[in-house]
N, C-alpha and C. Protein backbone atom coordinates (compact mmCIF):
# COMPACT_ATOMS: atom_id res chain seq x y z
N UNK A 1 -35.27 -21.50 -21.40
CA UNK A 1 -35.65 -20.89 -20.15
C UNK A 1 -36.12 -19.45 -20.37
N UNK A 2 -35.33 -18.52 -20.89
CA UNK A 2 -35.56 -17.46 -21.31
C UNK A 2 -35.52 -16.90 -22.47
N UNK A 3 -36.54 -16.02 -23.05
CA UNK A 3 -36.65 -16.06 -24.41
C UNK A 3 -35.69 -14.71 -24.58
N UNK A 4 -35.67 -14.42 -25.92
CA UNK A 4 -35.10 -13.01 -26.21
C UNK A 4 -36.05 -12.25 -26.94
N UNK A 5 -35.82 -11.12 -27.21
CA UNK A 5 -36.73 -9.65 -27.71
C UNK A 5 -37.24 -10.32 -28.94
N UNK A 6 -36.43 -10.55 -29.86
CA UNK A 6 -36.33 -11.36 -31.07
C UNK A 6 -37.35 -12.73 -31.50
N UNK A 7 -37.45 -13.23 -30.25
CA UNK A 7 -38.07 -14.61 -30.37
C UNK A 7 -39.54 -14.43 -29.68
N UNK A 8 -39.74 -13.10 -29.19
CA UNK A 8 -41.07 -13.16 -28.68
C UNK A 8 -41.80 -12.08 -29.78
N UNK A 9 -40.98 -11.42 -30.45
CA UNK A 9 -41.43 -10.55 -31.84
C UNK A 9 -41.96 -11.65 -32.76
N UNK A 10 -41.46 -12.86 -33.03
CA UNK A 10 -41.70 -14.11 -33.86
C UNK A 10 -43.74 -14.18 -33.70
N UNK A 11 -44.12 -14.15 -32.31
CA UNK A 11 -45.50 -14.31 -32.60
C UNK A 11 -45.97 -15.01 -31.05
N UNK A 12 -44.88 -15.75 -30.15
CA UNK A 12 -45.21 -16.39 -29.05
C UNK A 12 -46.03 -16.14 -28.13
N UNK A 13 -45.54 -14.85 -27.36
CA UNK A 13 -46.21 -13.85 -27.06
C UNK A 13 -46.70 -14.39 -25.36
N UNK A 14 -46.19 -16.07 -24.58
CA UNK A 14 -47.01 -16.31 -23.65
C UNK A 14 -46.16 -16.60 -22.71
N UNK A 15 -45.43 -15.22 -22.28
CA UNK A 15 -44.68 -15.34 -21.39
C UNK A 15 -43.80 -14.10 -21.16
N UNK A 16 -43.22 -13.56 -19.61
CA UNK A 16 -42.29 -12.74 -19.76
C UNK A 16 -40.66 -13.06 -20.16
N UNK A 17 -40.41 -12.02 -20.86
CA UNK A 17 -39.24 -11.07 -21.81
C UNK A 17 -38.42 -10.96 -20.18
N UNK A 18 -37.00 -11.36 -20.51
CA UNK A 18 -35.72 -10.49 -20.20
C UNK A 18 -35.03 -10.02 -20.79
N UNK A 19 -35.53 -8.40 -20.95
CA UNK A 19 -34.30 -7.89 -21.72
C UNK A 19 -33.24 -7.13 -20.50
N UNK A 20 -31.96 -7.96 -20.98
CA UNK A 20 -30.89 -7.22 -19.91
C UNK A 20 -29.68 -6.20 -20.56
N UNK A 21 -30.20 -5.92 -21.81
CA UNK A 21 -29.58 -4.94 -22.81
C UNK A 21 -29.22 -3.54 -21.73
N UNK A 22 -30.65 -3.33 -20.80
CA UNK A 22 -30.45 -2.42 -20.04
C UNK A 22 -29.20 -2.65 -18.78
N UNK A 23 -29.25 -4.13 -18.42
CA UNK A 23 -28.70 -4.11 -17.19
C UNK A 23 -27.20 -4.08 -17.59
N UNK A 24 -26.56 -4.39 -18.44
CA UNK A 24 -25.62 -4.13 -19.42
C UNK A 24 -25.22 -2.75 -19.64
N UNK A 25 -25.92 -1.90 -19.92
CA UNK A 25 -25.36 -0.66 -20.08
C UNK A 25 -24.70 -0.09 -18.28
N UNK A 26 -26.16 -0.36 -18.01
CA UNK A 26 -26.04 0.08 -16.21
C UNK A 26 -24.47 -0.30 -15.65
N UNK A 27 -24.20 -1.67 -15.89
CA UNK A 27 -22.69 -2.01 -15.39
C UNK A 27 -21.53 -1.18 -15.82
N UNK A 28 -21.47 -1.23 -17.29
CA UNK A 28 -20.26 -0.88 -17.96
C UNK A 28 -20.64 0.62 -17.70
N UNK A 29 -21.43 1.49 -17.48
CA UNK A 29 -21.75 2.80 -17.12
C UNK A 29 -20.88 2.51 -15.59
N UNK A 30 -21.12 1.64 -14.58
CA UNK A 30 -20.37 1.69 -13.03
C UNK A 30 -19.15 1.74 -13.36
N UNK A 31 -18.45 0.22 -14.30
CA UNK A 31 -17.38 0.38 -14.54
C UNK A 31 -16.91 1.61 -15.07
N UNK A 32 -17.11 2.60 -16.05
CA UNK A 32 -16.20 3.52 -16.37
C UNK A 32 -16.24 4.70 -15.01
N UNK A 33 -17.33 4.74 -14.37
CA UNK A 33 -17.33 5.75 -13.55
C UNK A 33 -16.24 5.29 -12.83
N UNK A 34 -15.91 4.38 -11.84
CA UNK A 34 -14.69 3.83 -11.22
C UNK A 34 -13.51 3.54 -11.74
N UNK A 35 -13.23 3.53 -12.81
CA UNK A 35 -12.30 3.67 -13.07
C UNK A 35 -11.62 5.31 -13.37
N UNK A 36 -12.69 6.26 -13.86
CA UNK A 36 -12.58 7.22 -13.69
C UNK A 36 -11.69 8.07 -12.70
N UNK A 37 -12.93 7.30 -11.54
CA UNK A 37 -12.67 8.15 -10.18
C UNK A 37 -11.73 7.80 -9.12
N UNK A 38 -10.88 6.44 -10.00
CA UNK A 38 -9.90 6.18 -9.38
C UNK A 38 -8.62 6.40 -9.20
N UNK A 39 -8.03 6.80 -7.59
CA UNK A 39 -6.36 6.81 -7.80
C UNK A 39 -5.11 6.05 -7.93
N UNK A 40 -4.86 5.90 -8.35
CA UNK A 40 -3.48 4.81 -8.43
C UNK A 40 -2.07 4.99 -7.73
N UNK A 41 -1.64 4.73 -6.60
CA UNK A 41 -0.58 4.89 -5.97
C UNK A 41 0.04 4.63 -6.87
N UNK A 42 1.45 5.70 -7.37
CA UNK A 42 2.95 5.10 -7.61
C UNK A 42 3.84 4.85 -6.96
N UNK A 43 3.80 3.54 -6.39
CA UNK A 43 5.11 3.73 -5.71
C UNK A 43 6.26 3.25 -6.30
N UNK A 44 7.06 3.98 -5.59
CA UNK A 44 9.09 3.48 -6.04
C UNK A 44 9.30 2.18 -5.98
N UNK A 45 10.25 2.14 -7.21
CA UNK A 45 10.51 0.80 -7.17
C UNK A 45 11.05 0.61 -6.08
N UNK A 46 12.52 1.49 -5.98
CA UNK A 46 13.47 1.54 -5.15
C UNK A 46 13.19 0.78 -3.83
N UNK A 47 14.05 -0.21 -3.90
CA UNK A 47 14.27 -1.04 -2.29
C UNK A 47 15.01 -0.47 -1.50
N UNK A 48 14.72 -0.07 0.00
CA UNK A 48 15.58 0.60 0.91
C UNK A 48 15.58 0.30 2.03
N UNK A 49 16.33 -0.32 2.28
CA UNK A 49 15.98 -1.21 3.71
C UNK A 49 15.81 -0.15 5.47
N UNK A 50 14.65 -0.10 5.36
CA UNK A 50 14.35 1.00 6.43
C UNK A 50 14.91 1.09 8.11
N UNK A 51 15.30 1.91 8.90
CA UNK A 51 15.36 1.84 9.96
C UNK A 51 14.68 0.93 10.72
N UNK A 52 14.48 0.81 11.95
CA UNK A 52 13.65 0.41 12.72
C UNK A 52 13.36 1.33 14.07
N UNK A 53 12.40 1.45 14.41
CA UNK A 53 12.16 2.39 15.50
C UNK A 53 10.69 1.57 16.01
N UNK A 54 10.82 1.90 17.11
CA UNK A 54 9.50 1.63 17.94
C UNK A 54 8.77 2.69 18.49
N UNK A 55 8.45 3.92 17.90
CA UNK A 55 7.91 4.75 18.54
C UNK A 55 7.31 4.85 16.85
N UNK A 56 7.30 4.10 15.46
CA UNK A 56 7.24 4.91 14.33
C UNK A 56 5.92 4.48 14.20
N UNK A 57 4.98 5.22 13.67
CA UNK A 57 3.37 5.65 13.49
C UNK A 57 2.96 5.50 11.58
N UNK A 58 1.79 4.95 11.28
CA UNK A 58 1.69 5.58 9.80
C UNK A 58 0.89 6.68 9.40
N UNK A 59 1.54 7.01 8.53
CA UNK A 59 0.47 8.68 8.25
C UNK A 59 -0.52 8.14 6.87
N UNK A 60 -1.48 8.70 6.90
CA UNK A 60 -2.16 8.80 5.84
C UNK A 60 -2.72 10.03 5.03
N UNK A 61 -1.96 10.81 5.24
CA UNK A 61 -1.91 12.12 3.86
C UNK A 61 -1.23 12.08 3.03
N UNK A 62 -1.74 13.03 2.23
CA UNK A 62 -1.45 12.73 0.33
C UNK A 62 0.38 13.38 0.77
N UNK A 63 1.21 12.91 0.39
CA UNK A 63 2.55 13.11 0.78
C UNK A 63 3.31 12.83 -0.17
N UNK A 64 4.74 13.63 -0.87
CA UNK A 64 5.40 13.36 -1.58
C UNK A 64 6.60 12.11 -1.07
N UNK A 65 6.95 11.58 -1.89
CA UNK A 65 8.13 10.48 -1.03
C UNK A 65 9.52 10.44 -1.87
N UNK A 66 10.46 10.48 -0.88
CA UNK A 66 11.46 10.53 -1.35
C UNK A 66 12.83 9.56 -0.71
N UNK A 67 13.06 9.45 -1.60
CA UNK A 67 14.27 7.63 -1.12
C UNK A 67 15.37 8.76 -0.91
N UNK A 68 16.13 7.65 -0.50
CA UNK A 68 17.43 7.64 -0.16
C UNK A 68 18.50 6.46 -0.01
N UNK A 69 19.14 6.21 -1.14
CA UNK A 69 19.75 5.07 -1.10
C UNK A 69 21.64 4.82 -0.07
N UNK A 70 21.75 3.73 0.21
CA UNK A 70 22.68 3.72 1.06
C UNK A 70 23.94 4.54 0.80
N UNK A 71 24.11 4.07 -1.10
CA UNK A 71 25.06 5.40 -1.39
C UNK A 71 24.94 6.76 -1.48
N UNK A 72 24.13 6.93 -0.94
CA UNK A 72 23.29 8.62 -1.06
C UNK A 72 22.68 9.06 -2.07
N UNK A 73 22.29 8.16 -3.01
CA UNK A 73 21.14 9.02 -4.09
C UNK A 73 19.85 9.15 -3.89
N UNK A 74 19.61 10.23 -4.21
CA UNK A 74 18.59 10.53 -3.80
C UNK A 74 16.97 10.10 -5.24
N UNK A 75 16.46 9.88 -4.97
CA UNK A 75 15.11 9.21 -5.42
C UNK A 75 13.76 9.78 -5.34
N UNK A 76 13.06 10.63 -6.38
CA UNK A 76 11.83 10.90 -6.09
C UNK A 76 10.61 9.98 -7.41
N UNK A 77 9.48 10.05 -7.12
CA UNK A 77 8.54 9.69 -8.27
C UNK A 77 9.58 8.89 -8.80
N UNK A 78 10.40 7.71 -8.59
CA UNK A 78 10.90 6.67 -8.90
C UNK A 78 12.09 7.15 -10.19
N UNK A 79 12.89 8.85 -10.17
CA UNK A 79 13.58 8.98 -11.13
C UNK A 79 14.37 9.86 -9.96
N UNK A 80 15.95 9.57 -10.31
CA UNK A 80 16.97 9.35 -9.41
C UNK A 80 17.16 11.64 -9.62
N UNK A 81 17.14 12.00 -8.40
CA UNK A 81 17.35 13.68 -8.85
C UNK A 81 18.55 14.20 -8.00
N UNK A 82 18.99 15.24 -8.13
CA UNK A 82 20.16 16.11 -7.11
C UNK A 82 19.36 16.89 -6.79
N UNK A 83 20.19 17.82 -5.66
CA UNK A 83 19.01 18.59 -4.43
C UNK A 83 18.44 19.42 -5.08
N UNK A 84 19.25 19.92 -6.10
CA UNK A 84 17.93 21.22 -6.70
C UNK A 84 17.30 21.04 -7.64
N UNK A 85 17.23 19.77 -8.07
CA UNK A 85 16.48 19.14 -8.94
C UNK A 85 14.87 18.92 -7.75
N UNK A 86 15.46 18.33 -6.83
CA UNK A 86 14.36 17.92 -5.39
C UNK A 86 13.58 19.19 -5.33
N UNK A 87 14.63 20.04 -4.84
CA UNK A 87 13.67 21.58 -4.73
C UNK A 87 12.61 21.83 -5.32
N UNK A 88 12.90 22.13 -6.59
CA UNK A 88 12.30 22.51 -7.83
C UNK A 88 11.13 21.31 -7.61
N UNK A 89 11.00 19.87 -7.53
CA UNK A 89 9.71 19.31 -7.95
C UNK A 89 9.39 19.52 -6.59
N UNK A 90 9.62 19.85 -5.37
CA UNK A 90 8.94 19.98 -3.71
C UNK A 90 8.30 21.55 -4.26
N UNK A 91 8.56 22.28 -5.00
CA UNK A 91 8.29 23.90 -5.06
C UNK A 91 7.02 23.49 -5.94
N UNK A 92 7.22 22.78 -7.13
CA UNK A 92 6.23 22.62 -8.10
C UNK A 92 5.04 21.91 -7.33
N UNK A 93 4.75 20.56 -6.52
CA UNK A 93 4.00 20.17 -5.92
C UNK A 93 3.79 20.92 -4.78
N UNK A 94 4.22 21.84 -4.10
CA UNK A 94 3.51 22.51 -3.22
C UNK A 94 2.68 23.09 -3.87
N UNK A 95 2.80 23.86 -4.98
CA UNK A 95 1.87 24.63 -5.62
C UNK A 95 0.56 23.80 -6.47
N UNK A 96 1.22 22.78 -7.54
CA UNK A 96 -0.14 22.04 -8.47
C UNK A 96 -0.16 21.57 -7.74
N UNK A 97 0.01 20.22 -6.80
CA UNK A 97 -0.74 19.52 -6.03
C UNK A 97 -1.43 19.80 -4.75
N UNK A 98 -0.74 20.73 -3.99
CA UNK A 98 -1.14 20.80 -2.51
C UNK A 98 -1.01 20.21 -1.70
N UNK A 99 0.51 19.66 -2.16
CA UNK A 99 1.59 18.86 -0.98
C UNK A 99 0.99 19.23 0.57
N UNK A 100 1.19 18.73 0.80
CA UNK A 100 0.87 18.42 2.50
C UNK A 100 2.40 18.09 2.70
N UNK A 101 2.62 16.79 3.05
CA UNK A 101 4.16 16.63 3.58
C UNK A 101 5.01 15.79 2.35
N UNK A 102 5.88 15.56 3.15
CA UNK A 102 7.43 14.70 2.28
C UNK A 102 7.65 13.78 2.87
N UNK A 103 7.56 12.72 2.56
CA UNK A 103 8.41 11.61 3.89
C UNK A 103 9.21 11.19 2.90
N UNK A 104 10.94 10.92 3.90
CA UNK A 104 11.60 10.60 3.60
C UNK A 104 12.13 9.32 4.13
N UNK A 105 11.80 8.49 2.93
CA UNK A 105 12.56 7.61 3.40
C UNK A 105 14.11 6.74 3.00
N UNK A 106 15.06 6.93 4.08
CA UNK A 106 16.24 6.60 4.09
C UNK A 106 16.95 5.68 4.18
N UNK A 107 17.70 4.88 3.70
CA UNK A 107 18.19 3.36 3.73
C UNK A 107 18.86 3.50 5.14
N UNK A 108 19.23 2.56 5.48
CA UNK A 108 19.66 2.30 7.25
C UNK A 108 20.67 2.67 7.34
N UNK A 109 21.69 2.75 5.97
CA UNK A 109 23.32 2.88 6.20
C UNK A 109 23.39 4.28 5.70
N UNK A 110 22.52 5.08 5.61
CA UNK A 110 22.67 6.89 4.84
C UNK A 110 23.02 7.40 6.32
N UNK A 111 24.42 8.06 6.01
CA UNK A 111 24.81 8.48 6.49
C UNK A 111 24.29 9.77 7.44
N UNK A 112 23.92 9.99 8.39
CA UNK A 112 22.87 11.33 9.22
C UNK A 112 23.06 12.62 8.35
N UNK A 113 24.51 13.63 7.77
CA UNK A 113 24.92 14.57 6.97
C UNK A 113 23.88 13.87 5.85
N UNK A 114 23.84 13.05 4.91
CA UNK A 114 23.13 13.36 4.14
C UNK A 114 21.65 13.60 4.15
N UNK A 115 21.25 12.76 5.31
CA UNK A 115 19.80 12.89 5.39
C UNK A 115 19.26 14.50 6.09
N UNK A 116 20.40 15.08 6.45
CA UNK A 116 19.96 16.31 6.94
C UNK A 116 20.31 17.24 5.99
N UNK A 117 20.69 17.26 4.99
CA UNK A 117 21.13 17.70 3.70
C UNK A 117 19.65 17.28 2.89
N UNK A 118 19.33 16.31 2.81
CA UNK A 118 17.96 16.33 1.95
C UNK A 118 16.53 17.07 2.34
N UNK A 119 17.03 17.05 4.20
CA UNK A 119 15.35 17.39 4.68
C UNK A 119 15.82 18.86 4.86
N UNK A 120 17.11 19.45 5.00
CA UNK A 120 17.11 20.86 4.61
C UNK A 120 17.12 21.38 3.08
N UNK A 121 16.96 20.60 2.22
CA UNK A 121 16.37 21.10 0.64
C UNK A 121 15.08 21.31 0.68
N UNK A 122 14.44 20.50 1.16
CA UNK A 122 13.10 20.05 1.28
C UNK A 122 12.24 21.27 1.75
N UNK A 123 12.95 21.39 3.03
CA UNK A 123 12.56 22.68 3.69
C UNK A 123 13.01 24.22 3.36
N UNK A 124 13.81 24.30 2.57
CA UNK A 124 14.21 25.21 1.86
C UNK A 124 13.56 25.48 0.91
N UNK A 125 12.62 23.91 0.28
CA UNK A 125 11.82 24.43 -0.60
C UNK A 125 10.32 25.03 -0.36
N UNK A 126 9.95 25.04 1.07
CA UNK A 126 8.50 25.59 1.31
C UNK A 126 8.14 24.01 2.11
N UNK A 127 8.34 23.25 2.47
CA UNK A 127 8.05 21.97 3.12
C UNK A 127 8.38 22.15 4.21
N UNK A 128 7.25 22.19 5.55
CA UNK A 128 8.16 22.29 6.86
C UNK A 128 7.57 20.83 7.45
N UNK A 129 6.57 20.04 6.91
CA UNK A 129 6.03 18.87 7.34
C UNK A 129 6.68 17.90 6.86
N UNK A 130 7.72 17.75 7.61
CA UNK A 130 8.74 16.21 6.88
C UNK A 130 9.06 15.42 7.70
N UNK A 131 8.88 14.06 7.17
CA UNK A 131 8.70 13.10 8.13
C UNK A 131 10.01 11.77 7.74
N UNK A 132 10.49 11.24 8.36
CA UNK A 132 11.13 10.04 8.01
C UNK A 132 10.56 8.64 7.86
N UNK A 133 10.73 7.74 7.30
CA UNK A 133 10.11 6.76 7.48
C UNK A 133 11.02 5.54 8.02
N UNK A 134 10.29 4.37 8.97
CA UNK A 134 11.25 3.63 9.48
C UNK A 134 9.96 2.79 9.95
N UNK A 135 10.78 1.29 10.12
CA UNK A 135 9.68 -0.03 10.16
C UNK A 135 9.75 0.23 11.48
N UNK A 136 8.28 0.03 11.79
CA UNK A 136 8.19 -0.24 13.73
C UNK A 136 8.62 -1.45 13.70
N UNK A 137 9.76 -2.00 14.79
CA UNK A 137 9.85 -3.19 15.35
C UNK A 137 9.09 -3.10 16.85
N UNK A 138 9.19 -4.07 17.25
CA UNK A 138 7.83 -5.06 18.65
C UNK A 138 8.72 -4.54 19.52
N UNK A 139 7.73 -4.25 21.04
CA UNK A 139 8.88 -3.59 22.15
C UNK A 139 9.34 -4.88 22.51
């Protein structure tokens, strides 16, 4: 059906050439650009079985996240920290990244003292945009 570069160099000569050598580069040139320019969510492993609220909304800004497990540990970037451990990476991403907010999200059985203990680290660290997270249930 189609000849190659090679076989019409031979002498044939009575017919058009597809060379897709070019269209080949062109792709794998798209592919690296996208992969490039791509971001990759990390999210936590951490399972936390969320509140429920019916008034709860989703945000879509670049936001740090932080767990909270039923026994109260606390969870960031999926490695388990204490509050001034929290501080310190909420202080560092305000600055290299350009944190916007924190959402925290809290297992159902965390006790209210701790969760107001985490979102006052938070805010202690330069974070006044902190949000909780919780599954909308249906009115």
């Amino acid at each position: 059906m189609f000849r190659s570069v090679q076989n019409d160099q031979e002498g044939s000569g009575d017919g058009p050439v597809v060379d897709i050598a070019s269209l080949i580069d062109v792709v794998f040139i798209l592919l690296i650009f996208f992969l490039v320019t791509s971001t990759f969510v990390k999210d936590t492993v951490l399972e936390v079985r969320r509140a429920q609220a019916s008034s709860a909304t989703s945000t879509q800004r670049v936001s740090m996240r932080v767990s909270i497990t039923a026994a109260g540990h606390v969870f960031t970037e999926g490695v388990e920290v204490d509050l001034e451990e929290l501080g310190r990476r909420v202080e560092r991403s305000i600055v290299r990244d350009e944190l916007r907010s924190v959402v925290v999200i809290p297992d159902r059985d965390v006790p209210a003292g701790r969760l107001v203990e985490v979102m006052d680290r938070v805010r202690a660290a330069g974070m006044y945009d902190i949000a909780v997270a919780a599954e909308r249930w249906p009115r």
